[in-house]
N, C-alpha and C. Protein backbone atom coordinates (compact mmCIF):
# COMPACT_ATOMS: atom_id res chain seq x y z
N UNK A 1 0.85 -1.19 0.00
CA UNK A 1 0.00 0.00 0.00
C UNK A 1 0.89 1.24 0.00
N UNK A 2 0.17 2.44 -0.84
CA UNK A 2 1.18 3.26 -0.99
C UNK A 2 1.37 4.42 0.79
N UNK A 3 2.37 4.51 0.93
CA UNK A 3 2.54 5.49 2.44
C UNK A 3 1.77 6.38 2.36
N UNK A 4 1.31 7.20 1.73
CA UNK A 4 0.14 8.26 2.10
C UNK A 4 -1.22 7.67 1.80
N UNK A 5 -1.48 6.91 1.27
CA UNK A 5 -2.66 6.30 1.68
C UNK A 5 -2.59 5.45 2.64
N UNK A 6 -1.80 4.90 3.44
CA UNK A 6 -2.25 4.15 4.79
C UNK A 6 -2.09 5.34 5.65
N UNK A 7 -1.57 6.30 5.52
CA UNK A 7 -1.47 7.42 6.93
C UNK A 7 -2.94 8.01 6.55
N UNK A 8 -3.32 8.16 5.63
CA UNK A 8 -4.62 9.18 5.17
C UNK A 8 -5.69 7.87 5.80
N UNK A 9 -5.43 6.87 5.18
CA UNK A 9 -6.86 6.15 5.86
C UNK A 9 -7.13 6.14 7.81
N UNK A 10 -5.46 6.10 8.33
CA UNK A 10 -5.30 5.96 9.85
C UNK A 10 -5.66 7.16 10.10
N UNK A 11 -5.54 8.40 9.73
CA UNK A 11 -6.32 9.52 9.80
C UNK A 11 -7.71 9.44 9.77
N UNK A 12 -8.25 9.46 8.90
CA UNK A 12 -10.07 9.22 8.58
C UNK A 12 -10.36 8.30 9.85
N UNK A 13 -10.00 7.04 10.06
CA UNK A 13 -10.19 5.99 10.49
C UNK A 13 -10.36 6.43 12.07
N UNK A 14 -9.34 7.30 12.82
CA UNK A 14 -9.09 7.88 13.92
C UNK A 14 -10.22 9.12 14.37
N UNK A 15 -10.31 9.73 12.83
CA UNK A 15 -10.75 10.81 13.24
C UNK A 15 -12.27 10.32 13.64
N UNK A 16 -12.83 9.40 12.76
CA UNK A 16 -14.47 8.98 12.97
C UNK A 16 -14.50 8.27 14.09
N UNK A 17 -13.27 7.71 15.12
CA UNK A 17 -13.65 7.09 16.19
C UNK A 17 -13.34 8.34 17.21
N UNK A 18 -12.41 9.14 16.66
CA UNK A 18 -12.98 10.21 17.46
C UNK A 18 -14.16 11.52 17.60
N UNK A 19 -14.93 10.90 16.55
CA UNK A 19 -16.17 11.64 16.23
C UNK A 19 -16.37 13.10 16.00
N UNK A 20 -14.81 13.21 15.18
CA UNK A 20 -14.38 14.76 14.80
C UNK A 20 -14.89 14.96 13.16
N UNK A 21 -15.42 16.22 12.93
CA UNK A 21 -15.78 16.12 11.50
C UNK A 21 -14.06 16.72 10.86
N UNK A 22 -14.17 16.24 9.42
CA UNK A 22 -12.83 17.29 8.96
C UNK A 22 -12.38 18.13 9.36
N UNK A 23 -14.27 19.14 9.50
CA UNK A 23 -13.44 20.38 9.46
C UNK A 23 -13.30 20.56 10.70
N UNK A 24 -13.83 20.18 12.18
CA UNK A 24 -12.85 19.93 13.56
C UNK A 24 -11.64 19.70 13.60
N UNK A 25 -11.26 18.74 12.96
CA UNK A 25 -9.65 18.04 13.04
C UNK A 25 -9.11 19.19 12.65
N UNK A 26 -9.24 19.84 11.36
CA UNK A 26 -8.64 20.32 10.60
C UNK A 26 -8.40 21.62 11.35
N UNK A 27 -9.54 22.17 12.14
CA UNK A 27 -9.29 23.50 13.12
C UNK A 27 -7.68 22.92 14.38
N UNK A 28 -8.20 21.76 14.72
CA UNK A 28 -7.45 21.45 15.66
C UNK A 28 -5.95 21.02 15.21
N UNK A 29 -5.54 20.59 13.74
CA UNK A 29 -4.54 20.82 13.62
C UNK A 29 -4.14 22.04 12.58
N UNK A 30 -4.92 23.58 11.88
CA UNK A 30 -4.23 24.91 11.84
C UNK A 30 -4.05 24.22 10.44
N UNK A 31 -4.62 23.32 9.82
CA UNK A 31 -5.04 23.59 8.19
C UNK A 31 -6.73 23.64 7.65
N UNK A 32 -6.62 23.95 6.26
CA UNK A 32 -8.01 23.67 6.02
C UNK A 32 -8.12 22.74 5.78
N UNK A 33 -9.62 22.40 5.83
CA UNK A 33 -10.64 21.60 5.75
C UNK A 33 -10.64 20.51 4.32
N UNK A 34 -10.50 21.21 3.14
CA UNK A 34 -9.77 20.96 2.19
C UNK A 34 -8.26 19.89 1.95
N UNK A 35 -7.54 20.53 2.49
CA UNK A 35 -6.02 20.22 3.11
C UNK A 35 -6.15 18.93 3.35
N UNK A 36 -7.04 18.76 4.71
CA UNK A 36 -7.21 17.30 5.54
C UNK A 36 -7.88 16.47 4.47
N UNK A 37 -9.00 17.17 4.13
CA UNK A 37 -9.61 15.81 2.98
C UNK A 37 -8.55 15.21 1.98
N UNK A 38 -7.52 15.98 1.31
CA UNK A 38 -6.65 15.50 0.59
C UNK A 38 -5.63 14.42 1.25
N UNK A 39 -5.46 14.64 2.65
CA UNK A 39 -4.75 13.56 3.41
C UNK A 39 -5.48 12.34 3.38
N UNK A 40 -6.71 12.15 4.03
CA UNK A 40 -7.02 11.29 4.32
C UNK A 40 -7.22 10.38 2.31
N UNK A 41 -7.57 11.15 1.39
CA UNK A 41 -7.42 10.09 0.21
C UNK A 41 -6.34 9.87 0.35
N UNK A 42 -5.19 10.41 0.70
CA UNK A 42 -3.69 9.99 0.05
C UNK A 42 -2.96 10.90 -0.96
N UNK A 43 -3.45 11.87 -1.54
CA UNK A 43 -3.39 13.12 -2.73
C UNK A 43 -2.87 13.65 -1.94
N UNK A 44 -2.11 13.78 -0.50
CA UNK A 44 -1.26 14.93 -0.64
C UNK A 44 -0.16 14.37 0.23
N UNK A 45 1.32 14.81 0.50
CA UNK A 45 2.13 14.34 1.08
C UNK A 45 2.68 15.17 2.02
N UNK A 46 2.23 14.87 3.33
CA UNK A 46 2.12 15.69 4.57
C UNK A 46 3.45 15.73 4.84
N UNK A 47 3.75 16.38 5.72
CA UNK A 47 5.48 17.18 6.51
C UNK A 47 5.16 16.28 7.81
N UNK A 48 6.70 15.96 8.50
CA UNK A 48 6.74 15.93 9.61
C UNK A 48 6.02 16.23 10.80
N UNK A 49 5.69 17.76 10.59
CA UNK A 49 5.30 18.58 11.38
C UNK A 49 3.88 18.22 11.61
N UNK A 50 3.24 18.18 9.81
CA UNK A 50 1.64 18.25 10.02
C UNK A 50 1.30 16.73 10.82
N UNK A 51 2.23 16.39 10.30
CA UNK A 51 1.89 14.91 10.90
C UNK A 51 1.99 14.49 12.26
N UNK A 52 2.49 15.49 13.09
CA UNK A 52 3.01 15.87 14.74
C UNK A 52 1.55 16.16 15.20
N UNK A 53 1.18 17.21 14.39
CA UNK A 53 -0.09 18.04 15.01
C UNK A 53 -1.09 16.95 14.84
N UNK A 54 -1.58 16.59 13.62
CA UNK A 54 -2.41 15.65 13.50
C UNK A 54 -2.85 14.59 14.66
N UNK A 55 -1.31 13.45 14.97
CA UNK A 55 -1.49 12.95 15.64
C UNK A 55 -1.80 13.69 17.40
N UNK A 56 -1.25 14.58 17.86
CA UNK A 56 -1.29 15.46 18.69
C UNK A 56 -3.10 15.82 19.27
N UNK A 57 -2.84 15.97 18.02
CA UNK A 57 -5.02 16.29 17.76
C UNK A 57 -5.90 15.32 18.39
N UNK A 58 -5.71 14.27 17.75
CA UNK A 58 -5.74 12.89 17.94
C UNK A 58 -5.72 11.60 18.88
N UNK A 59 -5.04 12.52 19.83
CA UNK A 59 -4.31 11.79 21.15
C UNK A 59 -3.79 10.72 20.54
N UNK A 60 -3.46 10.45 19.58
CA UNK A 60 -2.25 9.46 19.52
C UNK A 60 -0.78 9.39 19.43
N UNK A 61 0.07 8.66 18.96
CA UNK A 61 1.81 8.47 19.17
C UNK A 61 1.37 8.50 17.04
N UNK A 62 2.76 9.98 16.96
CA UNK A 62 2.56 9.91 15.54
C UNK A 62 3.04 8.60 14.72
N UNK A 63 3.68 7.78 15.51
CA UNK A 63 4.09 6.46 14.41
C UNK A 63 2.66 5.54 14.63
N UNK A 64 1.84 5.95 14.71
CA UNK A 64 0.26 4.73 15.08
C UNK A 64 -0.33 5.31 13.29
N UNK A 65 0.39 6.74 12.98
CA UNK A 65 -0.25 7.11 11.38
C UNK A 65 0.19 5.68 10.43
N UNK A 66 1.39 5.09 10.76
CA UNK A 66 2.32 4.65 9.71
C UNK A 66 2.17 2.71 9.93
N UNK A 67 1.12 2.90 10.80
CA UNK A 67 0.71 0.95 11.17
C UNK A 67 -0.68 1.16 10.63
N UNK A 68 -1.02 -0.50 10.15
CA UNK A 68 -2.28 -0.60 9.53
C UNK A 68 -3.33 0.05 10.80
N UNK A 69 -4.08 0.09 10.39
CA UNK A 69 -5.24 0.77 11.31
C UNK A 69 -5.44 -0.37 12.03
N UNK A 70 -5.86 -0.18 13.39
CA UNK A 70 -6.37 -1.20 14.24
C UNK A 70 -7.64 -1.72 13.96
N UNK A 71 -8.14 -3.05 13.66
CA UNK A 71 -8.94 -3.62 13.49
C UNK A 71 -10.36 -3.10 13.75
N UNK A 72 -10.78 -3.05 14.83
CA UNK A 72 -11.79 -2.75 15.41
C UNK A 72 -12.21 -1.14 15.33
N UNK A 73 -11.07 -0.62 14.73
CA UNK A 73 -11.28 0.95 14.57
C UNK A 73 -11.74 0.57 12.97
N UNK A 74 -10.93 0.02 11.85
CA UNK A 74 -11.31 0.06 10.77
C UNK A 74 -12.47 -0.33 10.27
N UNK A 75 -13.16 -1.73 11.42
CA UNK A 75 -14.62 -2.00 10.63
C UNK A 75 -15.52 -1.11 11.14
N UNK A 76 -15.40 -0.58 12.09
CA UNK A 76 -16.48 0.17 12.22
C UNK A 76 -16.14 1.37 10.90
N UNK A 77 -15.60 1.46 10.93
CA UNK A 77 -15.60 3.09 9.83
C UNK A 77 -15.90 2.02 8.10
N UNK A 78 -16.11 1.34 7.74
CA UNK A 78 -16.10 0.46 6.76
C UNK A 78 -17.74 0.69 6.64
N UNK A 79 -18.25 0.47 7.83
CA UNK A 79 -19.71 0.30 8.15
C UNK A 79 -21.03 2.05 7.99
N UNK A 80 -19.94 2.93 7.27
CA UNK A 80 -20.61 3.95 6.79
C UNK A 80 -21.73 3.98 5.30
N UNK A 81 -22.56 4.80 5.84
CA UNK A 81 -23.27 4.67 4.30
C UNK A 81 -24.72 4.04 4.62
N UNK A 82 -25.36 4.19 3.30
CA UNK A 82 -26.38 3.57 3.19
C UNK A 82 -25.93 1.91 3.05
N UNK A 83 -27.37 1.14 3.68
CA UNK A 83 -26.88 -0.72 3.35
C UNK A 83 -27.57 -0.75 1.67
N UNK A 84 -26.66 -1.41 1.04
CA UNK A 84 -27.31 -1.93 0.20
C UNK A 84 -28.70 -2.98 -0.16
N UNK A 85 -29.01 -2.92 -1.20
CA UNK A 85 -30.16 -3.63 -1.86
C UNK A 85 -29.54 -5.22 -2.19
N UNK A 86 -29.99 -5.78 -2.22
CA UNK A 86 -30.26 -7.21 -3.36
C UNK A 86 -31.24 -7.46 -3.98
């Protein structure tokens, strides 16, 4: 998997268990709203720094961006959306 898309998904993934919208996170780490959405696809390639604040934001340890997402954090965020038809 490419490195900014597993930090962008551990982002999204974090942020919905912390029940922050974008544009929360995005106040709380001093970019726009915009900005963050491009992280979490993977379209943009964050700095050191942003990646300090982020996790900071976050209450997490910034190397938790750079491990697969924890299980139980990822299915629930999987589980967005309308259910489908058959």
């Amino acid at each position: 998997m490419d490195i900014r898309r597993l930090i962008g998904e551990n982002i999204r993934v974090r942020r919905e268990a912390a029940k922050l919208s974008q544009e929360a996170l995005a106040a709380k780490v001093g970019v726009e709203q915009s900005y963050l959405s491009g992280l979490e696809s993977g379209n943009r390639n964050p700095t050191a720094v942003t990646l300090w604040h982020v996790a900071v934001a976050l209450k997490i340890k910034p190397g938790a961006l750079f491990d697969p997402p924890p299980a139980d954090l990822a299915s629930k965020s999987k589980k967005r959306g309308r259910p489908r038809g058959g």
